[in-house]
C-alpha atoms as a PDB file:
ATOM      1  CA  UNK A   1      49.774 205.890 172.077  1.00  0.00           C
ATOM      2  CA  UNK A   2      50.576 202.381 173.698  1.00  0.00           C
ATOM      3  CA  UNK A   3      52.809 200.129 171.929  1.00  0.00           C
ATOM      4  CA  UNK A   4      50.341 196.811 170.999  1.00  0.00           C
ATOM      5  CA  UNK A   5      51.143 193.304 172.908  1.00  0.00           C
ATOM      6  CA  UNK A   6      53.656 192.101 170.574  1.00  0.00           C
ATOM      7  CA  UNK A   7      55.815 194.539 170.685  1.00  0.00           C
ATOM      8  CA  UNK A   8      55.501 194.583 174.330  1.00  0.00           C
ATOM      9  CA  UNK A   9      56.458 191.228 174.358  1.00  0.00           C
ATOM     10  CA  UNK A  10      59.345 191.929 172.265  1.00  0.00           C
ATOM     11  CA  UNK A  11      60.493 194.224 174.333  1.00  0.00           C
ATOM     12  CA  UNK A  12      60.448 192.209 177.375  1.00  0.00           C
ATOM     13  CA  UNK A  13      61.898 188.955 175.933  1.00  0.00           C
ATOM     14  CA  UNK A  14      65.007 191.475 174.597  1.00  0.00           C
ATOM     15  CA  UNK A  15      65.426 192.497 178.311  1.00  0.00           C
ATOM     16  CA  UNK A  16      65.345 188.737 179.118  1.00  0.00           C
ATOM     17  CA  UNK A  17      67.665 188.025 176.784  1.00  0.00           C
ATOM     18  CA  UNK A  18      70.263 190.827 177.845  1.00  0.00           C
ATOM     19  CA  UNK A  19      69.765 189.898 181.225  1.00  0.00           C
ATOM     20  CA  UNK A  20      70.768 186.102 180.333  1.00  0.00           C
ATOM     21  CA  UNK A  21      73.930 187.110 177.872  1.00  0.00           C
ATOM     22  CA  UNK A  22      75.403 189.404 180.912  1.00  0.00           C
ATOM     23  CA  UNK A  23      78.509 187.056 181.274  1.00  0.00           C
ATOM     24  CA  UNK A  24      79.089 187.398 178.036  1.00  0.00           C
ATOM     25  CA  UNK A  25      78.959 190.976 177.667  1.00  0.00           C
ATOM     26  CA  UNK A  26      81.400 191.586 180.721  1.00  0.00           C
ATOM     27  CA  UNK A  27      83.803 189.268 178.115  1.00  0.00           C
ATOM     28  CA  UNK A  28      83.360 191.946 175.794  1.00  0.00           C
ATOM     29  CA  UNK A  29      83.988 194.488 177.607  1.00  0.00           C
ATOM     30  CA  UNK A  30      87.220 192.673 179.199  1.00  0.00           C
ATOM     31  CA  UNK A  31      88.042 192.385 175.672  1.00  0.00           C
ATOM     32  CA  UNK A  32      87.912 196.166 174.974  1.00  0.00           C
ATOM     33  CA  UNK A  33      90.514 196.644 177.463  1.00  0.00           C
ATOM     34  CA  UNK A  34      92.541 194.366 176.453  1.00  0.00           C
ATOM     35  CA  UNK A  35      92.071 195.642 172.850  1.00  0.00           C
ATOM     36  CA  UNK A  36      92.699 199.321 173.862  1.00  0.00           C
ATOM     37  CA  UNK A  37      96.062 198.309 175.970  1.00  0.00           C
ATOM     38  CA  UNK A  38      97.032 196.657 173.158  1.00  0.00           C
ATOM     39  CA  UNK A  39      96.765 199.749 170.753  1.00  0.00           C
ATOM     40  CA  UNK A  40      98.203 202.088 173.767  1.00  0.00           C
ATOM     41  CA  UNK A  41     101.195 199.683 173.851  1.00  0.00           C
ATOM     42  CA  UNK A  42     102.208 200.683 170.336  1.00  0.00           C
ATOM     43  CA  UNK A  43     101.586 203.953 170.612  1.00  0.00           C
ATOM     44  CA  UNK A  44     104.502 204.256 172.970  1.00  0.00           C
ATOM     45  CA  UNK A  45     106.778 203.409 169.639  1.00  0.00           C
ATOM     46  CA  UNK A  46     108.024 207.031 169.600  1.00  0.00           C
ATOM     47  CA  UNK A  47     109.846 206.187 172.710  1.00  0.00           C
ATOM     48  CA  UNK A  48     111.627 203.708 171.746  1.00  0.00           C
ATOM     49  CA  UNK A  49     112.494 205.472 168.405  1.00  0.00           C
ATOM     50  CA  UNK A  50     113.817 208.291 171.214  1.00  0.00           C
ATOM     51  CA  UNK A  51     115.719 205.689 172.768  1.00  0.00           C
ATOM     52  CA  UNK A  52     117.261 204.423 169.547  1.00  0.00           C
ATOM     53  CA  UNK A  53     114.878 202.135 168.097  1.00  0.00           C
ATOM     54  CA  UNK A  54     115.435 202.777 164.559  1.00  0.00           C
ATOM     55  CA  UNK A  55     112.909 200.549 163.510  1.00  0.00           C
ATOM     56  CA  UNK A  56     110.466 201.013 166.348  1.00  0.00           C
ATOM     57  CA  UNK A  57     107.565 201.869 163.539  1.00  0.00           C
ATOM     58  CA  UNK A  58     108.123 199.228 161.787  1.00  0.00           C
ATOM     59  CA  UNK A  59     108.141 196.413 164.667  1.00  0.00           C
ATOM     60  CA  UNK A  60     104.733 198.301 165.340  1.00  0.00           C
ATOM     61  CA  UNK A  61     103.425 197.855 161.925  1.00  0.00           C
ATOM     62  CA  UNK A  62     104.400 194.100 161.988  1.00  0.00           C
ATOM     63  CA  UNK A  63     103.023 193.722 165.594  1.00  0.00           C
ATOM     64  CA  UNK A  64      99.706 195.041 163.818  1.00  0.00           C
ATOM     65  CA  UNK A  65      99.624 192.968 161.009  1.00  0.00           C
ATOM     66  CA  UNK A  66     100.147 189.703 162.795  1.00  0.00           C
ATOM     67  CA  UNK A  67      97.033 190.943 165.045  1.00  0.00           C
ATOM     68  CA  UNK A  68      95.335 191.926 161.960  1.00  0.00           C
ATOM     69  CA  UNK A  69      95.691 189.086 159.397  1.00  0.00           C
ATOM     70  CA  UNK A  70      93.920 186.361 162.237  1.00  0.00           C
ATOM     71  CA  UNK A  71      91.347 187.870 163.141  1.00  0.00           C
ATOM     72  CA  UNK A  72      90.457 189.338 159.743  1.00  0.00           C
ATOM     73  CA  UNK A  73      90.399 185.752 159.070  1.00  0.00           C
ATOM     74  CA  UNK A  74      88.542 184.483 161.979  1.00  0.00           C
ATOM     75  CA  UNK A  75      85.943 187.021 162.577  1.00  0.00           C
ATOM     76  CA  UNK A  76      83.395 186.328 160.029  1.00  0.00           C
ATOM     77  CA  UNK A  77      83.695 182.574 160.888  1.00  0.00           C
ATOM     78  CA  UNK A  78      82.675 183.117 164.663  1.00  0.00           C
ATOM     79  CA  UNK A  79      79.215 181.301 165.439  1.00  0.00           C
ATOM     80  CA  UNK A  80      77.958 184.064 167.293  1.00  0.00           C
ATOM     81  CA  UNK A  81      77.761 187.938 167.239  1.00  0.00           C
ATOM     82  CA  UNK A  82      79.274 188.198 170.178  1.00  0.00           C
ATOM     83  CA  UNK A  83      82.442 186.079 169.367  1.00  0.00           C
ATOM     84  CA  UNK A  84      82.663 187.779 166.299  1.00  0.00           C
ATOM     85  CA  UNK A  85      82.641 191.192 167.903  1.00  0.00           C
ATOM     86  CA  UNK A  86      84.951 190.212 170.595  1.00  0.00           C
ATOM     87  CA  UNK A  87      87.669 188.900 167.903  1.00  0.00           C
ATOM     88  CA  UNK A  88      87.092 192.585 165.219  1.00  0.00           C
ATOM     89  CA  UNK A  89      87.931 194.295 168.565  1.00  0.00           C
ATOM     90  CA  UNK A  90      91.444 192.252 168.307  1.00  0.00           C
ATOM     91  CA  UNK A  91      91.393 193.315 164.545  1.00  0.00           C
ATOM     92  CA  UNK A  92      90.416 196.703 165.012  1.00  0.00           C
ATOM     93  CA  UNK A  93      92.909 197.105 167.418  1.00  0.00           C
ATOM     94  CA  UNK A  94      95.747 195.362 164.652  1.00  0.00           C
ATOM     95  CA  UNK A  95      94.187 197.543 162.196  1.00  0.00           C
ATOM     96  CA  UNK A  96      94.711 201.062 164.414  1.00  0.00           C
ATOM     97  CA  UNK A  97      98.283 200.242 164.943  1.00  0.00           C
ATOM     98  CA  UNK A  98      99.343 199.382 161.392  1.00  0.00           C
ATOM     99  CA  UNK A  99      97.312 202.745 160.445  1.00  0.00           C
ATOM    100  CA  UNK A 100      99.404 204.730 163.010  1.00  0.00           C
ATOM    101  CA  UNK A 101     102.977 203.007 162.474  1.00  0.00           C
ATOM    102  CA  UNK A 102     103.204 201.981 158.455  1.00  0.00           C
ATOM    103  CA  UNK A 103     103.133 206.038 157.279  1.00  0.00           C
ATOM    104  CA  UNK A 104     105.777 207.126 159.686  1.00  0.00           C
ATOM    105  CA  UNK A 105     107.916 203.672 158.957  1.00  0.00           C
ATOM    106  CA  UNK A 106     107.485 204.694 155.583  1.00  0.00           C
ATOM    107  CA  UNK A 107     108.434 208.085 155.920  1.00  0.00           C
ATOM    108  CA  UNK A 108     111.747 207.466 157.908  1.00  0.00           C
ATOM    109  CA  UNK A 109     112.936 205.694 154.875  1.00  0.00           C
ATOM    110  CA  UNK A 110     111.976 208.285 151.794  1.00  0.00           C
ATOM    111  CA  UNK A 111     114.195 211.493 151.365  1.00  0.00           C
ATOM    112  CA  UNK A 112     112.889 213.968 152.339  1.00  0.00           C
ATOM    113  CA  UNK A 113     112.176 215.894 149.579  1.00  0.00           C
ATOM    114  CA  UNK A 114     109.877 213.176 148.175  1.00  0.00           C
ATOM    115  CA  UNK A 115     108.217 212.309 151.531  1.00  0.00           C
ATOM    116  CA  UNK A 116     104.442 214.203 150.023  1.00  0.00           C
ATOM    117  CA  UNK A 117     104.600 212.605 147.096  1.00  0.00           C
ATOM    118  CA  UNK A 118     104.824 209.005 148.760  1.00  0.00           C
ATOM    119  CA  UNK A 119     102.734 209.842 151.317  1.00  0.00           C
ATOM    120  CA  UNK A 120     100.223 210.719 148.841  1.00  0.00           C
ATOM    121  CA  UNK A 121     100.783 207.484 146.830  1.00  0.00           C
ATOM    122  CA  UNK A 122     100.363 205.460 150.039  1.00  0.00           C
ATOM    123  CA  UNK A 123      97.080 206.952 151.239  1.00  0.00           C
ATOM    124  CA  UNK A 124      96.089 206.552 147.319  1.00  0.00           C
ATOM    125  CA  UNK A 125      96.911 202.714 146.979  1.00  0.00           C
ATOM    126  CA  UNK A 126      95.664 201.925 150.902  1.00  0.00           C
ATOM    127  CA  UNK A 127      92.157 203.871 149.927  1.00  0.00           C
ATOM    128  CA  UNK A 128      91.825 202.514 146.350  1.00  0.00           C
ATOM    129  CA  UNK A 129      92.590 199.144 147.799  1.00  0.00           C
ATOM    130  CA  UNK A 130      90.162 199.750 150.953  1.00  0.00           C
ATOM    131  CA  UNK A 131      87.592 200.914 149.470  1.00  0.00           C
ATOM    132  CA  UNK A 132      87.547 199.397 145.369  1.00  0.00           C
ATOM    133  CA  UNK A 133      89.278 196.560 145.161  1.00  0.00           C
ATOM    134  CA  UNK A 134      88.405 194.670 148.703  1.00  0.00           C
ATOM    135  CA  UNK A 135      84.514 195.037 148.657  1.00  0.00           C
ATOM    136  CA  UNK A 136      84.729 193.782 144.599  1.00  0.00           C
ATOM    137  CA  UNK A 137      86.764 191.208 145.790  1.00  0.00           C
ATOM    138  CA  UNK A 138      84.254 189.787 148.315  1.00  0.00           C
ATOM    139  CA  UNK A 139      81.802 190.272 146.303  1.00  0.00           C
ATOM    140  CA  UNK A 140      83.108 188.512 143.680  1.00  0.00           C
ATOM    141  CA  UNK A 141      84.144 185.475 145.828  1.00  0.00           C
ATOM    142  CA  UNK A 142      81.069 184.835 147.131  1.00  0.00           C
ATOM    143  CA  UNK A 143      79.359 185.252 143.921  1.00  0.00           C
ATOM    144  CA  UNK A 144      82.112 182.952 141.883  1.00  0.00           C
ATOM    145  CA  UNK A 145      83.216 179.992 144.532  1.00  0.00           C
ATOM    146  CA  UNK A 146      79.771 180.086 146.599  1.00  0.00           C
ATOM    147  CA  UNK A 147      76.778 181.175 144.833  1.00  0.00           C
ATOM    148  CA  UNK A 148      76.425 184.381 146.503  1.00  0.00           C
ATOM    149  CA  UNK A 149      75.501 181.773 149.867  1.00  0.00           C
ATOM    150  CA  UNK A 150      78.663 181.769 151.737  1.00  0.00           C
ATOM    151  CA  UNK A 151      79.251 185.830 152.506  1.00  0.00           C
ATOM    152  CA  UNK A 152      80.963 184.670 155.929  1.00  0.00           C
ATOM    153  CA  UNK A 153      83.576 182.621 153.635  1.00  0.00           C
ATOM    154  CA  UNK A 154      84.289 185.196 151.645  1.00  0.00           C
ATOM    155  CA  UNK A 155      84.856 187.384 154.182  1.00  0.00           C
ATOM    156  CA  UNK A 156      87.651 185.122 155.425  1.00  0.00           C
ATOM    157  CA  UNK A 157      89.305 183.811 152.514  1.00  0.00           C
ATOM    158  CA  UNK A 158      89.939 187.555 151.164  1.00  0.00           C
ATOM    159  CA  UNK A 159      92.366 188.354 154.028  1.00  0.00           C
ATOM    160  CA  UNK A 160      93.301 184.947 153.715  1.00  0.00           C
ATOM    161  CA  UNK A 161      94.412 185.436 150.417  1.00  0.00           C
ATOM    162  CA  UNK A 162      95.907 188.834 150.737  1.00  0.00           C
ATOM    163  CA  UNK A 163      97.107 189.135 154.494  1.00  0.00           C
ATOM    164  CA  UNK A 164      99.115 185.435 153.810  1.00  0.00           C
ATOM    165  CA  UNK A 165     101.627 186.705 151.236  1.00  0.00           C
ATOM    166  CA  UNK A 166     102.317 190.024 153.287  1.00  0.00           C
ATOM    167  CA  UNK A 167     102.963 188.137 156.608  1.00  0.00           C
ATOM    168  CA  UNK A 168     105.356 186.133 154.583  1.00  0.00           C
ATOM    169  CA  UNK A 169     107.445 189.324 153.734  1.00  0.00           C
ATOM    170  CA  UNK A 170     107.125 190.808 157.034  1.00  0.00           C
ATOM    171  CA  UNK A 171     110.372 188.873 157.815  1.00  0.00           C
ATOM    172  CA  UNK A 172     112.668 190.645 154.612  1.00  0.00           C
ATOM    173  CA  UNK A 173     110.851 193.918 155.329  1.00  0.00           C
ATOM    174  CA  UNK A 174     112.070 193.974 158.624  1.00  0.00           C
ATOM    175  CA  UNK A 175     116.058 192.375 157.542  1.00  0.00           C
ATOM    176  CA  UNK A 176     115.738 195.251 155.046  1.00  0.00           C
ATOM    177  CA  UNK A 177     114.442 198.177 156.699  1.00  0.00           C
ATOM    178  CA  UNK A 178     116.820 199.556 159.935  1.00  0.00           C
ATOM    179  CA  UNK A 179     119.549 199.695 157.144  1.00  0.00           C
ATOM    180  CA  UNK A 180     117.193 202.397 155.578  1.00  0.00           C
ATOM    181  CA  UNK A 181     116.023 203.749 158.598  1.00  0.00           C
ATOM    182  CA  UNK A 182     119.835 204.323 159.458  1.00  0.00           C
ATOM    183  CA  UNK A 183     120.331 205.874 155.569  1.00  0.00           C
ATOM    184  CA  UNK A 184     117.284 208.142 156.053  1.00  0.00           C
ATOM    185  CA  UNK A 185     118.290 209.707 159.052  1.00  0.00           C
ATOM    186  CA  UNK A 186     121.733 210.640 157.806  1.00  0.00           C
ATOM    187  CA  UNK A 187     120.255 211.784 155.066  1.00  0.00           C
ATOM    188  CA  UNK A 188     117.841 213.721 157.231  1.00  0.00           C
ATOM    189  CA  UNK A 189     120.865 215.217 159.012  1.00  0.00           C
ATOM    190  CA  UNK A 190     122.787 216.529 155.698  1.00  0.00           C
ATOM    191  CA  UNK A 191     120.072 218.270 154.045  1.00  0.00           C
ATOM    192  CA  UNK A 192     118.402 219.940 157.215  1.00  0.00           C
ATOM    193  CA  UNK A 193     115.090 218.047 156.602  1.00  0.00           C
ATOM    194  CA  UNK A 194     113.637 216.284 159.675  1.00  0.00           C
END
């Protein structure tokens, strides 16, 4: 059975269409690289921890966040799909490294007889706040400040709102946190836990 006319037209004016947006996919694709160097970087944190870097997860996890927190921010506000993909692959990438880096920069400051029990409470309060609290609370934004017309503000000002503040306290977190690092790994040492 033969597709009819129109969708034989549709078909053709998509292939048009791709044909005419190749630039702009080669951008994207350049921007994948980038994105994936970018996460591949990071991932090379345990060598620096091997080479002394007592706070190498953590400088990951902020590295993350301040990819993260932008283009969170900016994606939804991009005027096309393109743009918009090419900045979440930025976020994405922010978003992979601060997954990989915060547990173990949490865990190389918790004894290590409670390190299950906070790594439980952290997946716990990262899903709860994933998965509940940040879909109500674009919901609810767009429903409350826009009339349920502005989804693509909402989107933004929700990392706005929440990403702001935790930039802000990257800077004591990290004054704070080799001190701890230091404590952990003594502690580490005395009690034969690793």
């Amino acid at each position: 059975r033969r597709p009819g006319p129109v969708v034989e037209a549709g078909v053709d004016e998509l292939l048009a269409g791709s044909a005419q947006r190749a630039p702009q996919l080669d951008v994207v694709q350049q921007a994948h690289d980038v994105a994936g160097e970018l996460v591949g970087i990071a991932g090379r944190g345990d060598e620096r921890a091997a080479r002394g870097s007592h706070n190498a997860p953590l400088l990951i996890t902020i590295a993350g966040t301040l990819l993260l927190v932008p283009t969170g921010i900016a994606a939804p506000l991009m005027p096309t799909g393109e743009t918009a993909f090419v900045v979440w692959l930025f976020n994405l990438a922010g978003l992979s490294m601060v997954s990989a880096a915060a547990p173990v920069a949490l865990l190389a400051i918790t004894p290590g007889e409670m390190r299950g029990q906070v790594s439980a409470l952290f997946y716990m309060v990262i899903m709860l706040a994933g998965l509940v609290v940040g879909p109500l609370a674009v919901g609810l934004v767009n429903d409350q400040l826009f009339d349920g017309q502005r989804l693509d503000l909402a989107c933004a000002l929700v990392p706005l709102v929440v990403g702001v503040p935790g930039l802000l306290l990257l800077r004591y977190a990290r004054r704070h946190y080799a001190p701890g690092a230091l404590h952990g790994q003594a502690m580490a040492g005395t009690n034969g836990c690793d």
